[in-house]
N, C-alpha and C. Protein backbone atom coordinates (compact mmCIF):
# COMPACT_ATOMS: atom_id res chain seq x y z
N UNK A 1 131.67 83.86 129.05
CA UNK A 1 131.07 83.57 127.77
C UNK A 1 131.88 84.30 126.69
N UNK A 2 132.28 83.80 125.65
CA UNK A 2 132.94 84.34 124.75
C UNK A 2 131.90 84.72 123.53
N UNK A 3 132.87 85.25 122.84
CA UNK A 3 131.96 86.63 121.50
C UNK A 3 131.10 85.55 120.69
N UNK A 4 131.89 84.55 120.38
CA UNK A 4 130.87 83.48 119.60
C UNK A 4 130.20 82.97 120.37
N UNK A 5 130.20 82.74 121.62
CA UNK A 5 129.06 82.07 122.24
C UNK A 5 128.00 83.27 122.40
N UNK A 6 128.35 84.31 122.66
CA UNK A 6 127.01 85.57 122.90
C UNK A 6 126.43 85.87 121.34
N UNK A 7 126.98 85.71 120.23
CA UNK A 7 126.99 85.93 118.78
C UNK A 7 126.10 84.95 118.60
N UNK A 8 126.53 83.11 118.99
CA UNK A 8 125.32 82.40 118.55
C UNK A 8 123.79 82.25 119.50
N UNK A 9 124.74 82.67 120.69
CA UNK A 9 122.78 83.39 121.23
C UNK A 9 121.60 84.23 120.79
N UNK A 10 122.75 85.43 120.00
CA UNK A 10 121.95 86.25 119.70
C UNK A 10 121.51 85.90 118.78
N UNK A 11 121.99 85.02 117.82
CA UNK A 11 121.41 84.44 116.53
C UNK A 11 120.34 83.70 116.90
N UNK A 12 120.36 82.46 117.92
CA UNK A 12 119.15 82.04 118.37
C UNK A 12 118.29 82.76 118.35
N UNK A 13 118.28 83.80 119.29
CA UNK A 13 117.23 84.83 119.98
C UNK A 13 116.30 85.39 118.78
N UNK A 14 117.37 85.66 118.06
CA UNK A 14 116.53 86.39 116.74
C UNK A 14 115.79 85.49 115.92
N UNK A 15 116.17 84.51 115.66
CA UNK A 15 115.83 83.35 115.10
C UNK A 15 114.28 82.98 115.62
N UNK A 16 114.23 83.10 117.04
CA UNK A 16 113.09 82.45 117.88
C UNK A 16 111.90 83.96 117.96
N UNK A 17 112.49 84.98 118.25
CA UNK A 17 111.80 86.43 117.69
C UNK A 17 110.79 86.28 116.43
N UNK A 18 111.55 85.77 115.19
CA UNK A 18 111.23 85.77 113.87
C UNK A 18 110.18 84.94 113.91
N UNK A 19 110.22 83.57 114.67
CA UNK A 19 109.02 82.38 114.18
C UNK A 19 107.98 83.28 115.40
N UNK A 20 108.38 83.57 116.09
CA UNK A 20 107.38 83.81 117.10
C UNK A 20 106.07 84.62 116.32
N UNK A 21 107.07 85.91 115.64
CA UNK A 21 106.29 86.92 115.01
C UNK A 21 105.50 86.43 113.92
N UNK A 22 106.15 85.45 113.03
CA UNK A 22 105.47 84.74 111.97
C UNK A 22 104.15 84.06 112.30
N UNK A 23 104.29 83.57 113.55
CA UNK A 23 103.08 82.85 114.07
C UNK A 23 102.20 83.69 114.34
N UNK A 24 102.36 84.77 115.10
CA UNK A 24 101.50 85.89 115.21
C UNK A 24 100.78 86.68 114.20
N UNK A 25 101.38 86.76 113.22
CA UNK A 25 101.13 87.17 111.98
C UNK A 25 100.22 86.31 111.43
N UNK A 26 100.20 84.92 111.65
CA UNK A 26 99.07 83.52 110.70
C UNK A 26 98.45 83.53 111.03
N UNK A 27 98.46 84.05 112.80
CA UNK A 27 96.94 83.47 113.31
C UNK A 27 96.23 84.58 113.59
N UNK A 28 96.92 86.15 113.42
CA UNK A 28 96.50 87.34 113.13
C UNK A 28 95.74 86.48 111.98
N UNK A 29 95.74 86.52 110.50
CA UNK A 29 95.30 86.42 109.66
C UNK A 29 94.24 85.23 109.61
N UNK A 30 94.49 84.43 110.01
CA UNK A 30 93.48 83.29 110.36
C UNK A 30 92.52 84.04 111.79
N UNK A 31 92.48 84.61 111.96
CA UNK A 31 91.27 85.32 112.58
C UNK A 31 90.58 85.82 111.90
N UNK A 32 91.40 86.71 111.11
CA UNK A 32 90.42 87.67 110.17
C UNK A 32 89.61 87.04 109.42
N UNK A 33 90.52 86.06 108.83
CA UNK A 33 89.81 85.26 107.66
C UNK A 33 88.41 84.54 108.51
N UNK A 34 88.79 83.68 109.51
CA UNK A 34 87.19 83.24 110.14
C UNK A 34 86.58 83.82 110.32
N UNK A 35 86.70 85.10 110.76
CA UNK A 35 85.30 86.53 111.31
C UNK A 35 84.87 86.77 109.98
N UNK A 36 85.94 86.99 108.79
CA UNK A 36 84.85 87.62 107.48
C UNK A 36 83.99 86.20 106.96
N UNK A 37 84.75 85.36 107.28
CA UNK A 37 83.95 84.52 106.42
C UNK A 37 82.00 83.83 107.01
N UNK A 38 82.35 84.08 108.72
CA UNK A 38 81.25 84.28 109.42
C UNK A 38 80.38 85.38 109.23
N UNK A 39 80.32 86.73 108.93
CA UNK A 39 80.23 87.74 108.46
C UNK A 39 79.43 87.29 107.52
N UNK A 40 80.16 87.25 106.23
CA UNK A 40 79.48 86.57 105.33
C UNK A 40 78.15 86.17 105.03
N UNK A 41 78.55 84.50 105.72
CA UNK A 41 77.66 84.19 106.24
C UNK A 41 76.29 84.38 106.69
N UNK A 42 76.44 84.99 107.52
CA UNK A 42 75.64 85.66 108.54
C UNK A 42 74.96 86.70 107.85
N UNK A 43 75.61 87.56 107.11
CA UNK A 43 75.14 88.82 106.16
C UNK A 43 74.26 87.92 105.03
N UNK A 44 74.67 86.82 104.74
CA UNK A 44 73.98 86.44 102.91
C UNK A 44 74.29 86.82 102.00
N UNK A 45 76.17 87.34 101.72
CA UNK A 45 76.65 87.57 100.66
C UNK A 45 76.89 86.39 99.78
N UNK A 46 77.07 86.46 98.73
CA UNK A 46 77.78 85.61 97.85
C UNK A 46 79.29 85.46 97.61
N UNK A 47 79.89 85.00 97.35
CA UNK A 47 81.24 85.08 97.17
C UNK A 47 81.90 86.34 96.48
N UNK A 48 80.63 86.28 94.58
CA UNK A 48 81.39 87.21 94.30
C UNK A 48 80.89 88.74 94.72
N UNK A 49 80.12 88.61 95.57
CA UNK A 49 79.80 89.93 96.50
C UNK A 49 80.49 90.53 97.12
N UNK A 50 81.67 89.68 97.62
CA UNK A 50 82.85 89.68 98.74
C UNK A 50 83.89 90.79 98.35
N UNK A 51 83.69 91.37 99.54
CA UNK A 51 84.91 92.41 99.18
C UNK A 51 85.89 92.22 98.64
N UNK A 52 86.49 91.06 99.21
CA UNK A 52 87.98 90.86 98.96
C UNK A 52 87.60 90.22 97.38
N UNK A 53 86.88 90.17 97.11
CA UNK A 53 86.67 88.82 95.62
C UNK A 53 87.38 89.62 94.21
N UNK A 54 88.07 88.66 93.28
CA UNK A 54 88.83 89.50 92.59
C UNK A 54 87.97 90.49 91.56
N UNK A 55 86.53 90.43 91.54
CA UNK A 55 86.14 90.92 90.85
C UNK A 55 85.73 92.43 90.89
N UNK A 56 85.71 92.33 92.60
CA UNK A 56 85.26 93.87 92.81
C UNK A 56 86.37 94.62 93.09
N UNK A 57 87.58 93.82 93.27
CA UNK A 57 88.84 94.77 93.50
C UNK A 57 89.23 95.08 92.23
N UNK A 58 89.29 94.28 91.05
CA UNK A 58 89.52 94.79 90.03
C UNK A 58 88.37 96.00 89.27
N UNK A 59 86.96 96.09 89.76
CA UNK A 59 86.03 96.82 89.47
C UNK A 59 86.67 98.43 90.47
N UNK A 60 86.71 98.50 91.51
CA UNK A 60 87.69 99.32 92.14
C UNK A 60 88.26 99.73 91.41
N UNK A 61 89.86 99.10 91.11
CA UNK A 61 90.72 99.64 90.32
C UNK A 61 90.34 100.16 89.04
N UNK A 62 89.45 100.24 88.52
CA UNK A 62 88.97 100.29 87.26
C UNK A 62 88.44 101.88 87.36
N UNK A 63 87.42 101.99 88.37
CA UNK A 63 87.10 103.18 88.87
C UNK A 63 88.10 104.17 89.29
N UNK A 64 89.10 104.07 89.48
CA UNK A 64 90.17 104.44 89.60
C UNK A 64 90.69 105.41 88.91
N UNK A 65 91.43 103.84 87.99
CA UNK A 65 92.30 104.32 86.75
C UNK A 65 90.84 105.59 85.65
N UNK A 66 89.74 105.34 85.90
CA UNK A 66 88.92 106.01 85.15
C UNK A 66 89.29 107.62 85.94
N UNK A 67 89.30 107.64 86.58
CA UNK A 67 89.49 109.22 87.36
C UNK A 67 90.64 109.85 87.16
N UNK A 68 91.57 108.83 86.77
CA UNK A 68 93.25 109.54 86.49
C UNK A 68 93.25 110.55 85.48
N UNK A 69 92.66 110.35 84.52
CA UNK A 69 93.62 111.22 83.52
C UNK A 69 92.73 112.70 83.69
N UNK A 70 91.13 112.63 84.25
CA UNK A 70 90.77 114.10 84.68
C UNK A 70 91.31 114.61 85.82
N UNK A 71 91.90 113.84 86.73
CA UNK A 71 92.66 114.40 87.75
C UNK A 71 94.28 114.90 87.53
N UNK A 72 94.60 114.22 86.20
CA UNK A 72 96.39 114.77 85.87
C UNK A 72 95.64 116.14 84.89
N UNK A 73 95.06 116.18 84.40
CA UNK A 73 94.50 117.41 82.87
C UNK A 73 93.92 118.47 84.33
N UNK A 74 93.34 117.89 85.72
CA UNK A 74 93.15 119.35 86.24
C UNK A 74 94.70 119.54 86.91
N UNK A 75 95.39 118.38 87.23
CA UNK A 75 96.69 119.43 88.01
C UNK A 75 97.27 120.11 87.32
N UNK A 76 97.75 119.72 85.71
CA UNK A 76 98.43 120.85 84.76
C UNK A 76 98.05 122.04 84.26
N UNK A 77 96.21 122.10 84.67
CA UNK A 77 95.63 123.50 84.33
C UNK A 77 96.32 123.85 85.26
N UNK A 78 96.10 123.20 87.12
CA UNK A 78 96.52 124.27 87.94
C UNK A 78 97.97 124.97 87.97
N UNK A 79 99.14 123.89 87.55
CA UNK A 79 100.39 124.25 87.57
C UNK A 79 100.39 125.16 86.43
N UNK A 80 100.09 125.28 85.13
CA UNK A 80 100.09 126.09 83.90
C UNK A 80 99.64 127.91 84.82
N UNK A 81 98.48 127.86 85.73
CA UNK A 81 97.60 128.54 86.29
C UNK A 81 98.83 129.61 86.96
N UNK A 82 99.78 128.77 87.53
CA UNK A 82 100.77 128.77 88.52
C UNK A 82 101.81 129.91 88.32
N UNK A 83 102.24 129.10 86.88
CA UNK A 83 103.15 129.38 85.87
C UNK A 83 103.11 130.76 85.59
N UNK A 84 101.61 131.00 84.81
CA UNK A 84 100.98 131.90 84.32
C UNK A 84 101.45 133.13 85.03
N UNK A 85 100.94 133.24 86.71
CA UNK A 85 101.01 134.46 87.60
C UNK A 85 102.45 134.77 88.22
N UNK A 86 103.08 133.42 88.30
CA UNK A 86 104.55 133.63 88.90
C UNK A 86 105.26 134.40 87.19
N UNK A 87 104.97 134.02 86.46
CA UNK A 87 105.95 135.17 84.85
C UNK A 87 105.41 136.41 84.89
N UNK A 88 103.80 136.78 85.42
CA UNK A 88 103.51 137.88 85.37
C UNK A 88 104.36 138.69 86.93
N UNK A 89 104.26 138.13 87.97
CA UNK A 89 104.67 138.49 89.06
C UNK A 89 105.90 139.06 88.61
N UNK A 90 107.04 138.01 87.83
CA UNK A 90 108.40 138.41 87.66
C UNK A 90 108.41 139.18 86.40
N UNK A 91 107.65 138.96 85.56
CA UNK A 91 108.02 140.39 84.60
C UNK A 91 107.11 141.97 85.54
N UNK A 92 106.40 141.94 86.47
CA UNK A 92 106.23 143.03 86.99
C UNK A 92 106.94 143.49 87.72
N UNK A 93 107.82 143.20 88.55
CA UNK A 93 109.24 142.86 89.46
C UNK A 93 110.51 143.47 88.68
N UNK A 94 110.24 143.16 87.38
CA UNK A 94 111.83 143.41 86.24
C UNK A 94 110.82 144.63 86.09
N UNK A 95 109.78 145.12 85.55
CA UNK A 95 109.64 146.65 85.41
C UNK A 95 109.83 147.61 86.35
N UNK A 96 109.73 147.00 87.79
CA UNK A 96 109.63 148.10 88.66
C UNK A 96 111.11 147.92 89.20
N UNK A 97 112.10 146.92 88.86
CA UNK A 97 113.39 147.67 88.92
C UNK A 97 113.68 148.41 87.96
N UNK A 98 113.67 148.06 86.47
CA UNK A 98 113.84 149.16 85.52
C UNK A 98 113.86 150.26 85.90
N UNK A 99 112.19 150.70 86.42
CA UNK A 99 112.01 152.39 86.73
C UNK A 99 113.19 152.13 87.74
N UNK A 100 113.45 151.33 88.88
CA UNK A 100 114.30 152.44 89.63
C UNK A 100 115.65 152.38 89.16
N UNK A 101 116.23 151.38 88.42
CA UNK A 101 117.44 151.75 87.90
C UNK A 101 117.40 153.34 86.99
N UNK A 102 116.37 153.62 86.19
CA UNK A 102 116.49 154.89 85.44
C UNK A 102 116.29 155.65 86.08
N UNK A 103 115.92 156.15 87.17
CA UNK A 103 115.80 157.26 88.23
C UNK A 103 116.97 158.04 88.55
């Protein structure tokens, strides 16, 4: 067998790998999708009740973005906090070489 003939095997191979996985992947997803939508069902949600529905993912995100900016205003207290003790640390560090340089 020569390099192009093992070269276009392997291209096959991969080729047939790829749909295989693709298929696996659809009907992965086409499972899911029939169980939630039985679920559903079965539960007595409404559509826009539905998790996945764009309304509550965007209600999610919303809740979210609402938490950001008290969660960035507490990390910069803490880094400022940080700041604060590491300048005191190092200006206490530069005094106590001072004394021993003047000794």
């Amino acid at each position: 067998m020569t390099r192009q003939e093992r070269k276009r095997l392997q291209k096959k191979r991969a080729r047939v790998r790829g749909i295989i996985l693709l298929a696996c992947l659809l009907l992965f997803i086409t499972g899911v999708s029939i169980t939630y939508d039985v679920m559903q069902k079965v539960l007595g949600l409404k559509n826009d009740e539905s998790i996945i529905s764009f309304r509550n993912t965007g209600q999610a995100l919303n809740e979210l973005t609402c938490e950001l900016p008290r969660l960035s205003d507490h990390i910069k207290n803490m880094l400022f906090q940080i700041y604060v003790q590491a300048h005191w640390m190092l200006e206490r560090l530069l005094r106590w070489f001072a004394a021993l340089i003047r000794r």
